[in-house]
Protein backbone atom coordinates (compact mmCIF):
# COMPACT_ATOMS: atom_id res chain seq x y z
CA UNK A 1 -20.41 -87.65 -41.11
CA UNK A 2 -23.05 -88.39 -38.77
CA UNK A 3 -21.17 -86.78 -35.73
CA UNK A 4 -21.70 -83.58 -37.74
CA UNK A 5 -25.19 -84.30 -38.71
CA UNK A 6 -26.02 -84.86 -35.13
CA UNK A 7 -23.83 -81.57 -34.02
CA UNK A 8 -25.63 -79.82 -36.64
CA UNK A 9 -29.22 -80.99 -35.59
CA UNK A 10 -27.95 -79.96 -32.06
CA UNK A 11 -27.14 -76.78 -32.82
CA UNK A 12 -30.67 -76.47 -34.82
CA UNK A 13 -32.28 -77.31 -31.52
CA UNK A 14 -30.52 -75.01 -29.39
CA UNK A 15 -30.62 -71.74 -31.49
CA UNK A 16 -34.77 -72.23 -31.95
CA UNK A 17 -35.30 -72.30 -27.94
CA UNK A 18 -33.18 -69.56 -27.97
CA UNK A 19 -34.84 -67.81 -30.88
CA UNK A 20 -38.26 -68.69 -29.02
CA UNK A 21 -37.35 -67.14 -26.08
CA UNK A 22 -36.06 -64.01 -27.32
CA UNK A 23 -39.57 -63.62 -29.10
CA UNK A 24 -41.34 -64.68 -25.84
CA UNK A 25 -39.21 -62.46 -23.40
CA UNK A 26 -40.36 -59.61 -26.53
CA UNK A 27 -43.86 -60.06 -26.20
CA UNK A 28 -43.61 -60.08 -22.58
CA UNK A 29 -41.92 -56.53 -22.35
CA UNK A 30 -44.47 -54.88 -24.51
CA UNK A 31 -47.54 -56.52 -21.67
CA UNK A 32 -49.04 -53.53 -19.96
CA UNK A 33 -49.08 -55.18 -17.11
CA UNK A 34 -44.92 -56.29 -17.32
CA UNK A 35 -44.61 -52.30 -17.83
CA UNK A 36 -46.17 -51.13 -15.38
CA UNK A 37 -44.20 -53.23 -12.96
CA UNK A 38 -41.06 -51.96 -14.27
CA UNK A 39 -41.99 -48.52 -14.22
CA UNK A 40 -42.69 -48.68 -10.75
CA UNK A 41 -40.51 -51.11 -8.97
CA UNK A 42 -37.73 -48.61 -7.79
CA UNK A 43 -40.52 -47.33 -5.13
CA UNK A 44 -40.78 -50.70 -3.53
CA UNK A 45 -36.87 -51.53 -4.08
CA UNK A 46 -34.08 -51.02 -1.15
CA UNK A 47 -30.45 -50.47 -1.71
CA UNK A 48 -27.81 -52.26 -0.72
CA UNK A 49 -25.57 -50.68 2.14
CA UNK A 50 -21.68 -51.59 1.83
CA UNK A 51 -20.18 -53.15 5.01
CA UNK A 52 -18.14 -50.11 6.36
CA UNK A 53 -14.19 -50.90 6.96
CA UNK A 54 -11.72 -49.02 9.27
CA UNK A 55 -8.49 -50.54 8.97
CA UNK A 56 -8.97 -53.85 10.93
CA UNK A 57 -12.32 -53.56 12.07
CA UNK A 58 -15.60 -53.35 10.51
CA UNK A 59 -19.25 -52.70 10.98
CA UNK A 60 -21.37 -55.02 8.81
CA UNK A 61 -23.26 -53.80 5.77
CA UNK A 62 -27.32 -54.62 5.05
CA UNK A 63 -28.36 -56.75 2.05
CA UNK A 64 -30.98 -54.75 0.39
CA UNK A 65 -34.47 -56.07 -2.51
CA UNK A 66 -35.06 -55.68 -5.67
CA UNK A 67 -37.82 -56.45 -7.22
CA UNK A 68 -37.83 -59.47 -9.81
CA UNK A 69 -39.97 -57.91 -12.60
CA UNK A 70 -41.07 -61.12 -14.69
CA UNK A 71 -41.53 -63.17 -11.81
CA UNK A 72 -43.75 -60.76 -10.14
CA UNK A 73 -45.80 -60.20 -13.51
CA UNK A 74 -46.57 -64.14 -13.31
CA UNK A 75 -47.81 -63.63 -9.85
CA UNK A 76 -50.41 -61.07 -10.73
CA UNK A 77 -50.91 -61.89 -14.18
CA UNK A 78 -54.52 -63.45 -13.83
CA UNK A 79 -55.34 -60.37 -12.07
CA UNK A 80 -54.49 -57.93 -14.84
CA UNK A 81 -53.75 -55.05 -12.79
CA UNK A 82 -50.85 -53.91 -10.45
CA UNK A 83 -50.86 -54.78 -6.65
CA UNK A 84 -47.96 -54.40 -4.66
CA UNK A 85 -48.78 -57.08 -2.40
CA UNK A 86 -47.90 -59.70 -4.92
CA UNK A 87 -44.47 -57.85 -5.91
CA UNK A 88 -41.54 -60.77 -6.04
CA UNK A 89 -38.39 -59.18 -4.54
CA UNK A 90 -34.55 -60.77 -3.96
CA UNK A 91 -31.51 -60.29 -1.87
CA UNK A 92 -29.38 -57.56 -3.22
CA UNK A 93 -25.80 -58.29 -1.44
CA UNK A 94 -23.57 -55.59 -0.56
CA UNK A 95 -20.71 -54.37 -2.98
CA UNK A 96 -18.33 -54.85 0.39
CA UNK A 97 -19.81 -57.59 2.36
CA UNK A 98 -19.05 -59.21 5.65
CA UNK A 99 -18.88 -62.74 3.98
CA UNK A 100 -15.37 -61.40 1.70
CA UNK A 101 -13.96 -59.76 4.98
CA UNK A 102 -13.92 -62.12 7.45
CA UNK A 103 -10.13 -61.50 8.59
CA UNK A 104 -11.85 -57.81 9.60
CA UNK A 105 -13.06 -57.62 13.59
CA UNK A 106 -16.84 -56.80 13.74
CA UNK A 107 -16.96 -54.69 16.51
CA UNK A 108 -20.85 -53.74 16.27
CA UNK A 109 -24.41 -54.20 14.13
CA UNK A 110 -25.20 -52.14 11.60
CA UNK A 111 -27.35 -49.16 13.32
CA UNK A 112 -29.74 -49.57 10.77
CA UNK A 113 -31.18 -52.74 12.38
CA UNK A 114 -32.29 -50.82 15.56
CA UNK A 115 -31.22 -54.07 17.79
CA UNK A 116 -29.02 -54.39 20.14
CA UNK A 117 -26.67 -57.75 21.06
CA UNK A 118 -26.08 -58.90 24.69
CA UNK A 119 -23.52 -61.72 24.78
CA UNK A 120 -23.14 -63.15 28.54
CA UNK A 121 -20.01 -64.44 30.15
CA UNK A 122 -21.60 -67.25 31.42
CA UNK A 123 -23.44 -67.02 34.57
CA UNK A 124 -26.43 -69.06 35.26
CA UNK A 125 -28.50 -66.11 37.42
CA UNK A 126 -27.88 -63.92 34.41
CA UNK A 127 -29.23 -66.46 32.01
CA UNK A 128 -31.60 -67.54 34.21
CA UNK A 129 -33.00 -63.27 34.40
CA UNK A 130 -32.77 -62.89 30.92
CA UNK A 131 -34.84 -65.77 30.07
CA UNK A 132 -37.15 -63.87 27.97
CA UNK A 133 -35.13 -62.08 25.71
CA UNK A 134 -32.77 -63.37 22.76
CA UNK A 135 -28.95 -63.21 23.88
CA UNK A 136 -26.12 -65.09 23.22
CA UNK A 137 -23.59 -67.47 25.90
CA UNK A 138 -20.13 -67.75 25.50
CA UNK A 139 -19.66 -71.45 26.51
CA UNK A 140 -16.83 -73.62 27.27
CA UNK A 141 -16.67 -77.93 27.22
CA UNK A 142 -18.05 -77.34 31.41
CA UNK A 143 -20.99 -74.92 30.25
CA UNK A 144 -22.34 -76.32 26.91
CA UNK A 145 -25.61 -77.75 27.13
CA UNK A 146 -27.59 -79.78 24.82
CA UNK A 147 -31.03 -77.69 24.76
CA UNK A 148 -31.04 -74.47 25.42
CA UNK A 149 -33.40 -71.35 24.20
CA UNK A 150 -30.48 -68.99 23.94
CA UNK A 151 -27.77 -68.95 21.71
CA UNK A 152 -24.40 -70.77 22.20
CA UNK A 153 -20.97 -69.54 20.90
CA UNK A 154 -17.61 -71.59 21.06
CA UNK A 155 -15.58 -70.06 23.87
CA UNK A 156 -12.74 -73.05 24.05
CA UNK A 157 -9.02 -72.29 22.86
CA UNK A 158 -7.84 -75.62 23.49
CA UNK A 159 -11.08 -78.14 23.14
CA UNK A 160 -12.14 -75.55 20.26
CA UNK A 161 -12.79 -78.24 17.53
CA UNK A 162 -14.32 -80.85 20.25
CA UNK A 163 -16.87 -77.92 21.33
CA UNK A 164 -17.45 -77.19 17.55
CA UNK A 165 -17.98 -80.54 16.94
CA UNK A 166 -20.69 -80.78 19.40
CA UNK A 167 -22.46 -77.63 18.22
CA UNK A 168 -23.07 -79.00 15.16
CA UNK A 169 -24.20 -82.13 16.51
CA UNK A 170 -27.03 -80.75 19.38
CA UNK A 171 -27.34 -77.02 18.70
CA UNK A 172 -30.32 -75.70 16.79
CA UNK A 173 -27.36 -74.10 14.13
CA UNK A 174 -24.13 -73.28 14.62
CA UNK A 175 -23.77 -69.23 14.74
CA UNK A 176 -20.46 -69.88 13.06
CA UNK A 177 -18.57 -66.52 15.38
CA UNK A 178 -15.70 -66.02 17.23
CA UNK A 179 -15.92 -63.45 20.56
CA UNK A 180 -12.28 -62.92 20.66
CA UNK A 181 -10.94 -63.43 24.17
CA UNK A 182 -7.75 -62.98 24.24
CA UNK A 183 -6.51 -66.30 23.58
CA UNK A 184 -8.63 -67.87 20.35
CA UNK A 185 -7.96 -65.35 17.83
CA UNK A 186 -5.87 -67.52 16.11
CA UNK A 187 -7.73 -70.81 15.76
CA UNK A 188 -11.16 -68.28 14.58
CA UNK A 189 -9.17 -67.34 12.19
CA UNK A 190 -8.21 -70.89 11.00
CA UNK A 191 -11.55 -72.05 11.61
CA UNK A 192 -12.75 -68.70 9.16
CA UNK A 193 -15.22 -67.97 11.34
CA UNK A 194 -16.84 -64.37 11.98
CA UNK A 195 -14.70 -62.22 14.38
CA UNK A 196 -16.39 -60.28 17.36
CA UNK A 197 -15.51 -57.83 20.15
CA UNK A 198 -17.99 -56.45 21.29
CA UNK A 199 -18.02 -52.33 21.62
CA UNK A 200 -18.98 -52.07 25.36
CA UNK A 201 -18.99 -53.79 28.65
CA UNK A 202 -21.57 -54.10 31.45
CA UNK A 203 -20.12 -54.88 34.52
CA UNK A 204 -21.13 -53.10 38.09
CA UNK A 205 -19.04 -50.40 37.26
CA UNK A 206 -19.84 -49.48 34.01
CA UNK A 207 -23.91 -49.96 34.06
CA UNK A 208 -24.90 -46.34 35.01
CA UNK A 209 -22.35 -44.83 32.33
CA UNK A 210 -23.64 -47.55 29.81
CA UNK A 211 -27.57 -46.88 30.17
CA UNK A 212 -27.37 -43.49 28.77
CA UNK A 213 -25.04 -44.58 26.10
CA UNK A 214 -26.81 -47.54 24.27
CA UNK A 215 -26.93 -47.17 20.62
CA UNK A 216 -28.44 -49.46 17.91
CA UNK A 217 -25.80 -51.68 16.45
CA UNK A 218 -23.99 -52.11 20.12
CA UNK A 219 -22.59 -55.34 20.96
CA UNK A 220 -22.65 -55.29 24.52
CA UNK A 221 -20.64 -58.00 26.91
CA UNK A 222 -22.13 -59.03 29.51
CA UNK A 223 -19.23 -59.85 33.08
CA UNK A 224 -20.27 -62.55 34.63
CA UNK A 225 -21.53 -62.01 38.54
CA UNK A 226 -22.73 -58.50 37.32
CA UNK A 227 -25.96 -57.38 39.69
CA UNK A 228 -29.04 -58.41 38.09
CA UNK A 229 -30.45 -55.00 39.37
CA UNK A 230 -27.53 -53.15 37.52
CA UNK A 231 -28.14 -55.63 34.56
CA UNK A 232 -31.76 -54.71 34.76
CA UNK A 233 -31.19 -50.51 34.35
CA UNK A 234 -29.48 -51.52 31.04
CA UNK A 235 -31.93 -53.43 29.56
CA UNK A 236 -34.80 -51.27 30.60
CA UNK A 237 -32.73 -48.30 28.96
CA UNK A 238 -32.67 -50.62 25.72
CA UNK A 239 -36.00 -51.41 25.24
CA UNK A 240 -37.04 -47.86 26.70
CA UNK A 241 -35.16 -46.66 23.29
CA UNK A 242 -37.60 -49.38 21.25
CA UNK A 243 -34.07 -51.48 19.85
CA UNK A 244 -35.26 -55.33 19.84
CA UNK A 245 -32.39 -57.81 21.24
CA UNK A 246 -31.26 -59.97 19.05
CA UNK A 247 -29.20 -63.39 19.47
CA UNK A 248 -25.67 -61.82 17.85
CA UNK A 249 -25.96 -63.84 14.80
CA UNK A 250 -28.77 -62.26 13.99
CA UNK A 251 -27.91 -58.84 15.18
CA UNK A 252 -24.51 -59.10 12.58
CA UNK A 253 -26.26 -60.61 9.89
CA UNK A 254 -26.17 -58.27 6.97
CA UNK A 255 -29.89 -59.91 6.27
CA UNK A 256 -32.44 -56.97 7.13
């Protein structure tokens, strides 16, 4: 009997801060203030674009904001007018993301984030050249270093998991990708990491076709013992067309 008092005292309890809510989130709606914010929210909003997937490839999508109504009426509430500078917004994720498709090949960025990736065969004059701009390294057990500015990504086959392991331990974060090179596909895939080859090559063959044909979203791979003059054209062409360089996490993210 007093299991179903309690149960029933319980239930009391739950229904009135449920009941008290309702009436609160009531009130609320009716507040000028909460209305006004609703009303207008959709011009400060950004939707969502889907990852876009061509058989085994794909091109990553871009989260996009909405604006969290209630949360941004407590932020300007002891104002008691509307300012868009204290509007609370959230990460919209895409319908088809990156994160549910990682057996799919991400051969480039998403255009819309006007960057461009260079990811280096390792070569310490090119590293050394690039030193102030973001790029990524494709590193082996013989070429990982502890502290580096640039970004590292696990180029082993066979010492994969010893490489990983020392990522995680010394690395800033671990980018978590794959560049496929022929040879690691299959432990990426085990390892469900992010899978990457890149759209276009520099090399000293390919740098004066490549300069007039950098777009935003490229992923380009840089061969090791390329010219730095050649590599030089290329990145002048980049930044000449305003596209930042990104590390290629950053540049795949589907984060805007």
């Amino acid at each position: 009997m007093k299991i179903f008092k309690g149960m029933g005292i319980i239930a009391v309890v739950m229904f009135s801060f449920y009941y008290t809510e309702r009436i609160a989130n009531f009130v609320l709606e009716k507040n000028n203030l909460y209305q006004e914010i609703e009303s207008k929210k959709s011009i400060y909003e950004v939707e969502s674009v889907a990852a876009t997937i061509n058989d085994e490839t794909m091109i990553p999508g871009l989260y996009g904001k909405s604006v969290n109504v209630k949360t941004s009426y407590y932020n300007m509430k002891s104002l008691q007018t509307f300012n868009s500078y204290y509007l609370v917004y959230q990460d919209t994720v895409p319908e088809v993301s990156m994160e549910h498709n990682k057996d799919k090949i991400i051969m480039q960025g998403n255009s819309g984030k006007n960057s461009v990736a260079l990811v280096l065969e390792y070569d310490q004059k090119i590293i050394d050249y690039l030193k102030n701009y973001k790029f990524s390294v494709l590193v082996d057990m013989n070429t990982f270093h502890n502290t580096v500015s640039y970004e590292q990504i696990n180029n082993e086959v066979n010492d994969f998991q010893k490489l990983e392991s020392l990522i995680n331990k010394y690395a800033s974060f671990n980018p978590n990708l794959c560049v496929l090179n022929g040879g690691n596909e299959k432990v990426c895939r085990a390892e469900k990491k992010y899978l990457i080859k890149p759209n276009k090559e520099l090399s000293d063959s390919t740098y004066l076709e490549l300069k007039d044909n950098i777009h935003s979203g490229d992923i380009v791979l840089i061969k090791k013992n390329t010219k730095l003059s050649n590599i030089e054209v290329v990145v002048k062409s980049i930044l000449y067309k305003d596209y930042d360089l990104n590390y290629l996490s950053q540049h795949i993210s589907e984060e805007q």
